[in-house]
C-alpha atoms as a PDB file:
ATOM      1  CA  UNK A   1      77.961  40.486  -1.876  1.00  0.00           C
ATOM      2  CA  UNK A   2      78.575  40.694  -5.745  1.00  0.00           C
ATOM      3  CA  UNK A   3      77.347  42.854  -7.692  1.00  0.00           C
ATOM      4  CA  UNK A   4      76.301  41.347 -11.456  1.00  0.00           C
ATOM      5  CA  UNK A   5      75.403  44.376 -13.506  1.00  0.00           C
ATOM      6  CA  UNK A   6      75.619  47.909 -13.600  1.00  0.00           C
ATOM      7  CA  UNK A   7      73.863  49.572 -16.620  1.00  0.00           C
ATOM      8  CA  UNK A   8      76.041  51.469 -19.234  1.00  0.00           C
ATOM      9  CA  UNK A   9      74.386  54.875 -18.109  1.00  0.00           C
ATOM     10  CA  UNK A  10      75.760  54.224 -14.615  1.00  0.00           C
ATOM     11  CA  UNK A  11      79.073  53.438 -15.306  1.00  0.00           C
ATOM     12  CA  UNK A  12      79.180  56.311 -17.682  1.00  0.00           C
ATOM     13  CA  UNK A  13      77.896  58.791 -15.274  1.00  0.00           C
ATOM     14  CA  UNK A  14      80.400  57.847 -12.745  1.00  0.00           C
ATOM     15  CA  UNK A  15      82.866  59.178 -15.891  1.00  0.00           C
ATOM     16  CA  UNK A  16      85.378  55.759 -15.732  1.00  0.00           C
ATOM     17  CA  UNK A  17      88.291  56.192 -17.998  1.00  0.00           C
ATOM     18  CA  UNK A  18      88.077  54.077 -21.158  1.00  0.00           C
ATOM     19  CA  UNK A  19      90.081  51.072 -20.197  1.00  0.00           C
ATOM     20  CA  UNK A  20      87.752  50.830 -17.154  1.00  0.00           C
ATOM     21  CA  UNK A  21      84.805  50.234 -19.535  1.00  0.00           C
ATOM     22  CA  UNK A  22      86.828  48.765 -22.147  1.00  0.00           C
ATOM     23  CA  UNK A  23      87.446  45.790 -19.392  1.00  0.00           C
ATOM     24  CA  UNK A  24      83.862  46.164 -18.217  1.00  0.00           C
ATOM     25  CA  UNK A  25      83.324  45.407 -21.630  1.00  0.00           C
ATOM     26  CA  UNK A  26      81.100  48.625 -22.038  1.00  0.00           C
ATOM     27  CA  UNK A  27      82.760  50.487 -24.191  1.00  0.00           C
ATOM     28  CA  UNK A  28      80.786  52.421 -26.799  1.00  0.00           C
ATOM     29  CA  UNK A  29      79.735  50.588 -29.990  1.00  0.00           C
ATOM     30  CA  UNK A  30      81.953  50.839 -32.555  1.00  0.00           C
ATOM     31  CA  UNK A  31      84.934  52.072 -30.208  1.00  0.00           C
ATOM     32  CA  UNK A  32      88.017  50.125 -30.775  1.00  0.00           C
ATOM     33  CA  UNK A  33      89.672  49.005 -27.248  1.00  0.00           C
ATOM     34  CA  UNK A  34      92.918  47.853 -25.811  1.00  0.00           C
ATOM     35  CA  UNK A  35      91.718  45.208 -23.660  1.00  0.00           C
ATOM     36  CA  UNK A  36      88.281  43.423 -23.076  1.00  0.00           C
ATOM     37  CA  UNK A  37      86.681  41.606 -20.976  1.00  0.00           C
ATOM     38  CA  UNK A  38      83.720  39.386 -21.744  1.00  0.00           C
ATOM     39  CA  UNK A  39      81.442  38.627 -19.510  1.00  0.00           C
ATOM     40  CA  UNK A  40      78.928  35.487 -19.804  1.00  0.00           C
ATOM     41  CA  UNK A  41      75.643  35.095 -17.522  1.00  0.00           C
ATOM     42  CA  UNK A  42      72.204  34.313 -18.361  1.00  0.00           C
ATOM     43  CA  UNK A  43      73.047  32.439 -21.600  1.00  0.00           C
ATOM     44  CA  UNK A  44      74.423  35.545 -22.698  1.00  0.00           C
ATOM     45  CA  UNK A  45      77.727  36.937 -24.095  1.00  0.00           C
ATOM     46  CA  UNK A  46      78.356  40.900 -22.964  1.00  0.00           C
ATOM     47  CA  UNK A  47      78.922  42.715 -25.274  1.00  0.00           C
ATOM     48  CA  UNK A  48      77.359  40.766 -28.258  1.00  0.00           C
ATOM     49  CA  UNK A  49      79.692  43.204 -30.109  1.00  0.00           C
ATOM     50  CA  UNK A  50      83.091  44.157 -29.297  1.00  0.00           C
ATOM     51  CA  UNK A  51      85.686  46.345 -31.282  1.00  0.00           C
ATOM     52  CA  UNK A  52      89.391  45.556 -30.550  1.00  0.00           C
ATOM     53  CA  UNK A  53      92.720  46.695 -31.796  1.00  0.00           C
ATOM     54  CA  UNK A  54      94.971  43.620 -33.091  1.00  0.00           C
ATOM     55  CA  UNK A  55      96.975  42.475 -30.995  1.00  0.00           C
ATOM     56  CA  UNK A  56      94.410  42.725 -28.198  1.00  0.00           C
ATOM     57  CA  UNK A  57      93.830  39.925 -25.727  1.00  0.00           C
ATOM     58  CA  UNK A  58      90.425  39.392 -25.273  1.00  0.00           C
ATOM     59  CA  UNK A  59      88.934  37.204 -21.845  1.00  0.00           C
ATOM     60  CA  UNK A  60      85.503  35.691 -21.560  1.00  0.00           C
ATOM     61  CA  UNK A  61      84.236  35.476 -17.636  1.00  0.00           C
ATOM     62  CA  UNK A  62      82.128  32.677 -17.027  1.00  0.00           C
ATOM     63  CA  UNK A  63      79.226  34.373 -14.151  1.00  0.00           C
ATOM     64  CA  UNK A  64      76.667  31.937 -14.952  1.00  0.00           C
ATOM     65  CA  UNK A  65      75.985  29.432 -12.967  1.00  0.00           C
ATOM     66  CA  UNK A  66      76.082  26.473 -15.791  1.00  0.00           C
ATOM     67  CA  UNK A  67      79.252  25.675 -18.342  1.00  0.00           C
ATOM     68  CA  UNK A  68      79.755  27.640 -21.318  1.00  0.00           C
ATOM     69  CA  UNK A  69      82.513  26.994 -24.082  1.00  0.00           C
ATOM     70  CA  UNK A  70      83.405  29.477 -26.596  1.00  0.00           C
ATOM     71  CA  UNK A  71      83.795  28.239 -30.297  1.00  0.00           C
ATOM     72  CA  UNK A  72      84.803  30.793 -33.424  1.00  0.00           C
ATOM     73  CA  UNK A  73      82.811  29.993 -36.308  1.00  0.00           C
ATOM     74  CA  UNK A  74      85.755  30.328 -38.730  1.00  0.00           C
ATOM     75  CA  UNK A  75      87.483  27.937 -36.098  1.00  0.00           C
ATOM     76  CA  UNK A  76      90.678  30.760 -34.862  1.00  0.00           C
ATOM     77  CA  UNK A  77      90.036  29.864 -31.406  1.00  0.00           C
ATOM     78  CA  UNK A  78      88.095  26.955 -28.917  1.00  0.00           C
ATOM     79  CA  UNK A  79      88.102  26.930 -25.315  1.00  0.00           C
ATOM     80  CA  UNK A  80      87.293  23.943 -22.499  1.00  0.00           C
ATOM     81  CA  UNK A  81      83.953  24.118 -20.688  1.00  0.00           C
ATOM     82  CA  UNK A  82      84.189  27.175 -18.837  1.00  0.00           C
ATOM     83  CA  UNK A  83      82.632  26.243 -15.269  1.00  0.00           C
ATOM     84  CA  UNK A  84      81.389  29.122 -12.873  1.00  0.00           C
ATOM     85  CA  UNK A  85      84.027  32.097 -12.611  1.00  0.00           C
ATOM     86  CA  UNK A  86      86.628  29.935 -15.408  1.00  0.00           C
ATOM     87  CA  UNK A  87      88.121  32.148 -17.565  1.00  0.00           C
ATOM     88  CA  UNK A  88      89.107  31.810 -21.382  1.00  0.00           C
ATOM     89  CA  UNK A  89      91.822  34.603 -23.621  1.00  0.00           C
ATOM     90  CA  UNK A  90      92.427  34.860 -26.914  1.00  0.00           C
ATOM     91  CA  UNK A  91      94.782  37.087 -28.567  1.00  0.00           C
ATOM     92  CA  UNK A  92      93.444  38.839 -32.025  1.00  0.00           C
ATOM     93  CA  UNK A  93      96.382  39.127 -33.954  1.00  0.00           C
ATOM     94  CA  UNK A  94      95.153  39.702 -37.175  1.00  0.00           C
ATOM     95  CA  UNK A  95      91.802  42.169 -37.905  1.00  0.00           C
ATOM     96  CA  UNK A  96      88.842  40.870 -39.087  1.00  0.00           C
ATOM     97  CA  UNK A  97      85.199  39.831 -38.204  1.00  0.00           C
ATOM     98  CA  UNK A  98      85.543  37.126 -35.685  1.00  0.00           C
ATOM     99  CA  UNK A  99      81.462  35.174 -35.200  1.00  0.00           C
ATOM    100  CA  UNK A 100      81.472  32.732 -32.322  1.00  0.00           C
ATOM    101  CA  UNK A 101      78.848  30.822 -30.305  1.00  0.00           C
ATOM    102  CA  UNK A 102      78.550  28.979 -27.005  1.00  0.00           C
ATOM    103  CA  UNK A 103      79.676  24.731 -27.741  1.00  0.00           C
ATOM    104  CA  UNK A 104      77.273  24.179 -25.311  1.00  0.00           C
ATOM    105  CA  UNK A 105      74.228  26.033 -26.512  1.00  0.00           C
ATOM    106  CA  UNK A 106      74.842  27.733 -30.152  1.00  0.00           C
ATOM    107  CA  UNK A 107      72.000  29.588 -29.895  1.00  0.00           C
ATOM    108  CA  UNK A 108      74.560  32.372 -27.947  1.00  0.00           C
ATOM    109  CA  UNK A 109      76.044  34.121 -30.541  1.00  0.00           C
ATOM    110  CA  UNK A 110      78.499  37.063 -30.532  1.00  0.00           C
ATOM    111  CA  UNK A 111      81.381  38.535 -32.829  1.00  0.00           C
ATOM    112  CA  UNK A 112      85.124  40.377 -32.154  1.00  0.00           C
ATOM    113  CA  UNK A 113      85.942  42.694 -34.526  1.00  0.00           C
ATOM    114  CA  UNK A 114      89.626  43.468 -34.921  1.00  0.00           C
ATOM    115  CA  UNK A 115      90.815  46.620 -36.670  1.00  0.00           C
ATOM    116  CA  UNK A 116      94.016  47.784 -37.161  1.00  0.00           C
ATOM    117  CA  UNK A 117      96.262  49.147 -34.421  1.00  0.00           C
ATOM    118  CA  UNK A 118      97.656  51.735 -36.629  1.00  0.00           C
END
């Protein structure tokens, strides 16, 4: 059986060091991260908003059950169709507001933002 979500206030509760939420992908707003993991189900990237440290390597999960593609706006980074549990990294090397979107349905929308490491 798998297990698709958790809420925030569980994982929290169950007091998970950061990097376990970091590559939940549920760390705090705002929190700057080592690693990441995003997760995409339900024609949704999660988080919408992550905080990273340059130099981070960042993965997108595909859980849904249709492709997804992930596409920076600025065009840094493009992956394949992403069929069910197809995986995608990137490596933010530089910091910076990185906006991307779904090739396959734009309407998903999320952003990376890198700080720096120092």
């Amino acid at each position: 059986m798998r297990l698709k979500t958790m809420t925030r206030r569980h994982l929290l509760g169950a007091a998970l060091p950061a990097a376990a939420l970091a590559a939940a992908g549920l760390a705090p707003a705002g929190a700057a991260v080592d690693e990441a993991i995003v997760k995409i189900d339900n024609f949704t990237f999660e988080p919408e908003r992550l905080t990273v440290k340059a130099g981070t390597t960042v993965t997108w999960i595909n859980e849904d059950d249709i492709p997804h593609s992930i596409v920076a706006s600025e065009r840094a980074f493009r992956s394949k169709a992403l069929d069910t549990d197809d995986k995608y990294s990137f490596t933010f090397a530089a910091p910076g507001a990185y906006e991307y979107f779904c090739g396959l349905h734009p309407h998903m929308k999320a952003t990376v933002t890198v700080v720096s490491n120092q």
